[in-house]
N, C-alpha and C. Protein backbone atom coordinates (compact mmCIF):
# COMPACT_ATOMS: atom_id res chain seq x y z
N UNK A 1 -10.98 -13.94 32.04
CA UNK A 1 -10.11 -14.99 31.48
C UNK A 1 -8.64 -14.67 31.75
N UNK A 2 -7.98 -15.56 31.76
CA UNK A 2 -6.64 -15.45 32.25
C UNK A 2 -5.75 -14.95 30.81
N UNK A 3 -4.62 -13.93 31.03
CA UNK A 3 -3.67 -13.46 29.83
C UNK A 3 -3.54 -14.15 28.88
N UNK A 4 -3.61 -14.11 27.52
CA UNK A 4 -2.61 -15.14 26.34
C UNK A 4 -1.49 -15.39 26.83
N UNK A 5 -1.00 -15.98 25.90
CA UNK A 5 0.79 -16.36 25.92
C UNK A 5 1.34 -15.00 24.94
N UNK A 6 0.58 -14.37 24.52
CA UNK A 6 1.33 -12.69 23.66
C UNK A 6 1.28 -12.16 24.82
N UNK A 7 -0.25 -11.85 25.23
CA UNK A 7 -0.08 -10.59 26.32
C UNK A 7 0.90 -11.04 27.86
N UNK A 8 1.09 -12.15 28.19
CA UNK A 8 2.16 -12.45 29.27
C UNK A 8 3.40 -12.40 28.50
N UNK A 9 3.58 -12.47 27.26
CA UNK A 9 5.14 -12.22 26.78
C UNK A 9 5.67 -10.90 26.86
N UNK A 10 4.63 -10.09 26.14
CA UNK A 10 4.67 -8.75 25.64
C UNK A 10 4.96 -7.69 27.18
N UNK A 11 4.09 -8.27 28.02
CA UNK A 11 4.00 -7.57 29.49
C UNK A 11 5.55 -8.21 30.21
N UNK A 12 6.12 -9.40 30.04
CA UNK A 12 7.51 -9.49 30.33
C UNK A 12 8.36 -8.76 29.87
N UNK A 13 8.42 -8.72 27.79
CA UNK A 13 9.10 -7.95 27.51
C UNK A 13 9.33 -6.50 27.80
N UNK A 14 8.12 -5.63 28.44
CA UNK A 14 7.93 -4.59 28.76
C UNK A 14 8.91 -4.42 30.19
N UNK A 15 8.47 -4.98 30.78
CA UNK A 15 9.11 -5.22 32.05
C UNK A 15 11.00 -5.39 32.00
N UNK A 16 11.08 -6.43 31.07
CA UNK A 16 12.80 -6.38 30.96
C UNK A 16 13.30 -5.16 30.77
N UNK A 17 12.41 -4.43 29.58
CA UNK A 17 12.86 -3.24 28.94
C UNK A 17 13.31 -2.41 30.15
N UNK A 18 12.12 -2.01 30.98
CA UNK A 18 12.24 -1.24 31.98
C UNK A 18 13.31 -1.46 33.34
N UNK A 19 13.95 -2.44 33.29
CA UNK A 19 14.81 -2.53 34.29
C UNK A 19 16.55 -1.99 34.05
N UNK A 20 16.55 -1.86 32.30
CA UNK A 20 17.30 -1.80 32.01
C UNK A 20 18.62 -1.95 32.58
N UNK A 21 18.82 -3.28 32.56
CA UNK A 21 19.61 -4.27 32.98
C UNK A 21 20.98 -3.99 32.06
N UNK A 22 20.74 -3.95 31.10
CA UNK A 22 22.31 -3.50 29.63
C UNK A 22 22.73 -2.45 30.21
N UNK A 23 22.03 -1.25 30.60
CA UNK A 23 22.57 -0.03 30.72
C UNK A 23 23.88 -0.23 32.39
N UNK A 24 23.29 -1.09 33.21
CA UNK A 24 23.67 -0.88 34.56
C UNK A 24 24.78 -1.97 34.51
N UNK A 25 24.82 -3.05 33.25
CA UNK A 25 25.81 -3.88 33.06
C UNK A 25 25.52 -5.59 33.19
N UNK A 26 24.02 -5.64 33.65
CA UNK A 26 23.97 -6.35 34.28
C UNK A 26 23.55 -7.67 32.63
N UNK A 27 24.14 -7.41 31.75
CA UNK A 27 23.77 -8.38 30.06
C UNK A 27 23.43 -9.52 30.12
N UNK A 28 24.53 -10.03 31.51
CA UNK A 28 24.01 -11.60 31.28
C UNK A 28 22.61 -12.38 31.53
N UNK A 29 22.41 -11.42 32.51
CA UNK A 29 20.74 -11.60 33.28
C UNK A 29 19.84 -10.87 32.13
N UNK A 30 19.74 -9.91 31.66
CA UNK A 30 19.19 -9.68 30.82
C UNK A 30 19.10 -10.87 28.91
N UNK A 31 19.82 -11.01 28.86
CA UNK A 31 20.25 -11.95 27.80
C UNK A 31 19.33 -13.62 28.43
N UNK A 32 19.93 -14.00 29.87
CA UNK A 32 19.09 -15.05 30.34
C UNK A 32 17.56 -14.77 30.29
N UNK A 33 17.06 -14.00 30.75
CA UNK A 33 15.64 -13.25 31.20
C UNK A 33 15.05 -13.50 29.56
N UNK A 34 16.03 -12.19 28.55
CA UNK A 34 14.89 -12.48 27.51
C UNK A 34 14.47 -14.02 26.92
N UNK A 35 15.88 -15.01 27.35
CA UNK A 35 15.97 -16.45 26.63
C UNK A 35 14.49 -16.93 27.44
N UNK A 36 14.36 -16.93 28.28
CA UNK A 36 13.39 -17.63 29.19
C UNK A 36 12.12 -16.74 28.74
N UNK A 37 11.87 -15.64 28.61
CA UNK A 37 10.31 -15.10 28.42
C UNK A 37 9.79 -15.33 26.72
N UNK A 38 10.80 -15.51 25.87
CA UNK A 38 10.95 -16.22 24.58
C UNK A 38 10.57 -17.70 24.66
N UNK A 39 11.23 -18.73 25.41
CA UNK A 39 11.00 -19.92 25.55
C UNK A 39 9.74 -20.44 25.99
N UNK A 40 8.94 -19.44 27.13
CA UNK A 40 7.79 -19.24 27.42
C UNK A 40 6.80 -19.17 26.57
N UNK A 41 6.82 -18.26 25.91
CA UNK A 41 5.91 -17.86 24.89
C UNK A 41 5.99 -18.91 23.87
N UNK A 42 7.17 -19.33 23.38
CA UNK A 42 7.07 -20.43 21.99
C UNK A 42 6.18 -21.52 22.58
N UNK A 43 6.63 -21.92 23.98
CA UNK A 43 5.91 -23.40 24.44
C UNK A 43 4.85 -23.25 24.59
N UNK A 44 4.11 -22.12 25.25
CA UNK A 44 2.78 -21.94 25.44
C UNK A 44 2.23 -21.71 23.93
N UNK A 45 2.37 -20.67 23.07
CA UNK A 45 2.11 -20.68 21.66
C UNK A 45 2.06 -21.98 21.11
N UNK A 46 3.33 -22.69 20.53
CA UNK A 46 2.75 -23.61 19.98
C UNK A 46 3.38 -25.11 20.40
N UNK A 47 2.89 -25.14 21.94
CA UNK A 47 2.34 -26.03 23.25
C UNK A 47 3.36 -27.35 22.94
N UNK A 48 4.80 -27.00 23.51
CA UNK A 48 5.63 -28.13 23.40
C UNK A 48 6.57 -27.59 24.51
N UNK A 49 7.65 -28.81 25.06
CA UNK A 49 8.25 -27.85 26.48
C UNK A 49 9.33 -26.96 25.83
N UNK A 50 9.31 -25.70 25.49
CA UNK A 50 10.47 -25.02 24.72
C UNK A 50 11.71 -24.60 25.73
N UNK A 51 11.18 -24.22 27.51
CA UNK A 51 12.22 -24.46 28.26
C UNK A 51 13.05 -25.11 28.03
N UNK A 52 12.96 -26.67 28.19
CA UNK A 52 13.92 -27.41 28.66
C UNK A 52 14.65 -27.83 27.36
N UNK A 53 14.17 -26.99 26.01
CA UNK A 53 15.09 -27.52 24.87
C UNK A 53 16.21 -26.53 24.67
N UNK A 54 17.08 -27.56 23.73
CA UNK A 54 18.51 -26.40 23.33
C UNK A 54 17.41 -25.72 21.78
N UNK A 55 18.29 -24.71 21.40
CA UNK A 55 17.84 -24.01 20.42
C UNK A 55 18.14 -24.82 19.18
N UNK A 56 18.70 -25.98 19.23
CA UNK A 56 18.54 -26.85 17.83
C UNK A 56 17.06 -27.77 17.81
N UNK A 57 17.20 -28.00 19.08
CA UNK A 57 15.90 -29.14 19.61
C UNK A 57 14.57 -28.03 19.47
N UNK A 58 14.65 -27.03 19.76
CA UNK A 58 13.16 -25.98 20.16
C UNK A 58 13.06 -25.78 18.47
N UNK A 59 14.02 -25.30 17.62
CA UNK A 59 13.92 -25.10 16.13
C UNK A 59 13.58 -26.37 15.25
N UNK A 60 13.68 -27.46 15.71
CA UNK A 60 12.95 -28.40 14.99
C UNK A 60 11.52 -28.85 15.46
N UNK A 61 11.58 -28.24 16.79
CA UNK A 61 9.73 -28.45 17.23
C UNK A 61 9.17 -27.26 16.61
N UNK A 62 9.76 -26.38 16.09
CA UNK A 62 9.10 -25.31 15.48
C UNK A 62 8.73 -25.23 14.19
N UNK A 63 10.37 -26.07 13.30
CA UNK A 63 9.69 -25.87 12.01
C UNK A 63 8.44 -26.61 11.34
N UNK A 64 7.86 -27.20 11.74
CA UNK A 64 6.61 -27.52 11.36
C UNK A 64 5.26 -27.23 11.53
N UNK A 65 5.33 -26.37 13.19
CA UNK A 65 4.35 -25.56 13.32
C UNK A 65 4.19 -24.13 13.13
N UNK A 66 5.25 -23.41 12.59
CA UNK A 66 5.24 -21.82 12.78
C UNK A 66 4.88 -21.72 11.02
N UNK A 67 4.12 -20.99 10.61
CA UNK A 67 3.14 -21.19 9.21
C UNK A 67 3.71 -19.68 9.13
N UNK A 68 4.97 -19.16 9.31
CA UNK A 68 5.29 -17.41 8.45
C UNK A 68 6.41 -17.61 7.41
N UNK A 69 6.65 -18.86 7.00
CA UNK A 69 8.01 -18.55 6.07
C UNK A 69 9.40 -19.16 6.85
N UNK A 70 10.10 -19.24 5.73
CA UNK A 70 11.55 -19.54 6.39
C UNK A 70 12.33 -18.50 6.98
N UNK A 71 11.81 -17.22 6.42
CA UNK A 71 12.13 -15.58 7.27
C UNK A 71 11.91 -15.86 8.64
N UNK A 72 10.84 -16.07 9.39
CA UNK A 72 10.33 -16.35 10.65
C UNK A 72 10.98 -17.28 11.31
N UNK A 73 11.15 -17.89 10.92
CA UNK A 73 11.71 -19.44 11.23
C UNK A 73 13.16 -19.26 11.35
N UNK A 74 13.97 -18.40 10.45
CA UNK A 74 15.58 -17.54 10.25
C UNK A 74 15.36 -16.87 11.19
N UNK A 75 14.75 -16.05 11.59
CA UNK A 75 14.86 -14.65 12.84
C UNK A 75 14.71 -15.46 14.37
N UNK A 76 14.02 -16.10 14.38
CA UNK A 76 14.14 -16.57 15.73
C UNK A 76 14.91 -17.32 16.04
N UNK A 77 15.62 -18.05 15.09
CA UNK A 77 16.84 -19.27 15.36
C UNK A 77 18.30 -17.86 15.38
N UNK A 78 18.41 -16.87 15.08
CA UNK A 78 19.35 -15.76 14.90
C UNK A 78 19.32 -15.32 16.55
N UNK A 79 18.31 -15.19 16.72
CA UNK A 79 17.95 -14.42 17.96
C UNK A 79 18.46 -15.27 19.22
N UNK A 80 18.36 -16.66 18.91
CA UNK A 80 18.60 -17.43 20.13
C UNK A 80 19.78 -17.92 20.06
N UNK A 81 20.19 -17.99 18.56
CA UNK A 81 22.03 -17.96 18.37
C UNK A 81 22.49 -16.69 19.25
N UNK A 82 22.49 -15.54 19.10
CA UNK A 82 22.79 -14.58 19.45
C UNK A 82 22.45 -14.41 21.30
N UNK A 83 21.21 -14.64 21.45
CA UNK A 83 20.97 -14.85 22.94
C UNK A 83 22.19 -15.79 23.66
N UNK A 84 22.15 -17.24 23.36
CA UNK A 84 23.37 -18.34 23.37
C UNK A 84 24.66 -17.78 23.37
N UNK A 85 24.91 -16.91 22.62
CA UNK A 85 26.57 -16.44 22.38
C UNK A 85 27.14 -15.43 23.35
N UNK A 86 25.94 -14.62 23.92
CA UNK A 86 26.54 -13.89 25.20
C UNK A 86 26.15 -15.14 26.71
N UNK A 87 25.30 -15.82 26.23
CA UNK A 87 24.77 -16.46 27.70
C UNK A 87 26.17 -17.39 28.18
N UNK A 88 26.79 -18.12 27.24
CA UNK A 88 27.59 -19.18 27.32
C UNK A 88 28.67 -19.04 26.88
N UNK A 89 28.98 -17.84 26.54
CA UNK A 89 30.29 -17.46 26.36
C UNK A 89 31.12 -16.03 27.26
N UNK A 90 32.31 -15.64 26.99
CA UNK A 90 32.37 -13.96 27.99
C UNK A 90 32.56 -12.81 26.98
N UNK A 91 31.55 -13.40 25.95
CA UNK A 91 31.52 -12.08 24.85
C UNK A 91 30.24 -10.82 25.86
N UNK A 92 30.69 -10.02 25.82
CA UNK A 92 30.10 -8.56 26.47
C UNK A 92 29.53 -8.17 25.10
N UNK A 93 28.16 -8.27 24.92
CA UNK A 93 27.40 -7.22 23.93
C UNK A 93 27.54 -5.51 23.83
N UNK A 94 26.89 -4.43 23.23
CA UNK A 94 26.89 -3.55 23.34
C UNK A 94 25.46 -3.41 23.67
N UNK A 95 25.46 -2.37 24.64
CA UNK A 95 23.23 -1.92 24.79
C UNK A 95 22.76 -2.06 23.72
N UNK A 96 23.37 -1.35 22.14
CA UNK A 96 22.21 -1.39 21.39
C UNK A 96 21.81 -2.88 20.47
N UNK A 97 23.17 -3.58 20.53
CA UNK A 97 22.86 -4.98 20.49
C UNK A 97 21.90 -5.83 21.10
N UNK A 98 21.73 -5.48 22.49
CA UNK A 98 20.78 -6.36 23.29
C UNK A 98 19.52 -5.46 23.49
N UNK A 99 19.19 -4.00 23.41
CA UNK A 99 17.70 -3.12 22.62
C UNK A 99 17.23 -3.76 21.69
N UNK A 100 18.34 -4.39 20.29
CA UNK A 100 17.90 -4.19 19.12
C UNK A 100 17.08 -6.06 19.30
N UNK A 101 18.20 -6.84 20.38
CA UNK A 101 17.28 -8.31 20.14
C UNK A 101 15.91 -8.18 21.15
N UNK A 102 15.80 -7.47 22.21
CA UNK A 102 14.37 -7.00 22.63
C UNK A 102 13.40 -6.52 21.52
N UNK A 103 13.72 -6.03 20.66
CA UNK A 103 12.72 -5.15 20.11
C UNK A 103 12.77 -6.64 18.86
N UNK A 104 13.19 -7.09 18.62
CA UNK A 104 12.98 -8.32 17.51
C UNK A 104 12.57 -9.56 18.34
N UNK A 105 12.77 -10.21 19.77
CA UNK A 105 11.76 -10.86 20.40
C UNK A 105 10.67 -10.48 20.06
N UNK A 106 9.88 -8.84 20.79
CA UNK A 106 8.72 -8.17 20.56
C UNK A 106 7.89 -8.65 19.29
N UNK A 107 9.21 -8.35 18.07
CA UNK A 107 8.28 -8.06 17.02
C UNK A 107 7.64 -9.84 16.38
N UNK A 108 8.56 -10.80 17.16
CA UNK A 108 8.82 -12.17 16.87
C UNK A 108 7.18 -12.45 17.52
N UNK A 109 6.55 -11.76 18.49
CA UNK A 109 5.87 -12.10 19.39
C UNK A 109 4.43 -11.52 18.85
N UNK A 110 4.50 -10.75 17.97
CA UNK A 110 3.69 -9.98 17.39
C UNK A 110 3.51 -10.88 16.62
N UNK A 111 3.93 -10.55 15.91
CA UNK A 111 3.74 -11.21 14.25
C UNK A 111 2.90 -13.03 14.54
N UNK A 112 3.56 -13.90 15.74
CA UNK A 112 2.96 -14.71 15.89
C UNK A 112 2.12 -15.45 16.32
N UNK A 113 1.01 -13.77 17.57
CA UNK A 113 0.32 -14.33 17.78
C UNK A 113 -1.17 -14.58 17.41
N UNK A 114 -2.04 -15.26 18.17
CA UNK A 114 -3.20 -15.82 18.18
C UNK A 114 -4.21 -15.02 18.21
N UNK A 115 -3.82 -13.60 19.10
CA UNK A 115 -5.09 -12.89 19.34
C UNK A 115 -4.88 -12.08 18.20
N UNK A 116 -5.96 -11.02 18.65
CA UNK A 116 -6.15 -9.69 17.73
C UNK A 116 -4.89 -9.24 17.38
N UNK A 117 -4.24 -9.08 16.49
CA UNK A 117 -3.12 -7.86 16.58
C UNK A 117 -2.90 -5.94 16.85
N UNK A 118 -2.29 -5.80 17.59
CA UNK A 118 -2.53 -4.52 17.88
C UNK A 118 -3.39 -3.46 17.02
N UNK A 119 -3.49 -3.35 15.65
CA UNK A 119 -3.84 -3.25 15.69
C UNK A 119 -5.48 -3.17 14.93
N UNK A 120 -5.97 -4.19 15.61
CA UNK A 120 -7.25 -4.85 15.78
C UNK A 120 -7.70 -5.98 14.45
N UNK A 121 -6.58 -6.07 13.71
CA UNK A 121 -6.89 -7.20 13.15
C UNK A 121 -6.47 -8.54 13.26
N UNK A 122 -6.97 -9.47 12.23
CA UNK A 122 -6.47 -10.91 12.86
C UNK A 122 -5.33 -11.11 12.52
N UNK A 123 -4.65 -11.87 13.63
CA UNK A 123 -3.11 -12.78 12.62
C UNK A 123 -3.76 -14.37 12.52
N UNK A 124 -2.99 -14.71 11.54
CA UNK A 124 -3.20 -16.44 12.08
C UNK A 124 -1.80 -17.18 10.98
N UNK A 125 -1.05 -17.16 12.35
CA UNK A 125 0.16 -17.64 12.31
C UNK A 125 0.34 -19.16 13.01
């Protein structure tokens, strides 16, 4: 069977990690990259075009399907504020700024998906 939409996120996010793009300077591509493997995953998860939306438009296709709380629903609209604010502006992040929104995509990606959770029990988000 072909990957979930976790395990193709999770295997992107792995992948960004490793190029470490922040360290060599390269933020903006990294900042774009995570926006797009995020946008991926929401649309395939919960199956609406999340590409081609702005983060006001993708957060109202969300709040009705994401079943974790207004916490969940707060962290990912933070994340894509924050993604947005280096993408479209010439604010320069610091590495551990753009580590710390990788590792909260990740955990965004966890927490919401479909399959088994690591480890080995169910989510149903």
């Amino acid at each position: 069977p072909p990957p979930s939409e976790d395990e193709v996120a999770l295997a992107a996010l792995a992948e960004l990690a490793g190029q470490k793009l922040l360290r060599s300077g390269s933020y903006k591509r990294h900042y774009f990259r995570l926006s797009e493997i995020l946008k991926e995953y929401i649309g395939a998860r919960y199956r609406f075009d999340a590409m081609e939306s702005t983060t006001r438009e993708m957060m109202g296709m969300l709040e009705p399907r994401v079943s974790g709380g207004v916490g969940l629903l707060r962290d990912i609209e933070e994340i894509f504020l924050s993604l947005d604010f280096v993408k479209f502006t010439d604010h320069v992040p610091g590495v551990v700024e753009g580590e710390l929104l990788l590792e909260r995509a990740r955990q965004f990606v966890l927490t919401t998906r479909k399959s088994a959770a690591v480890d080995g029990g169910p989510r149903a988000v």
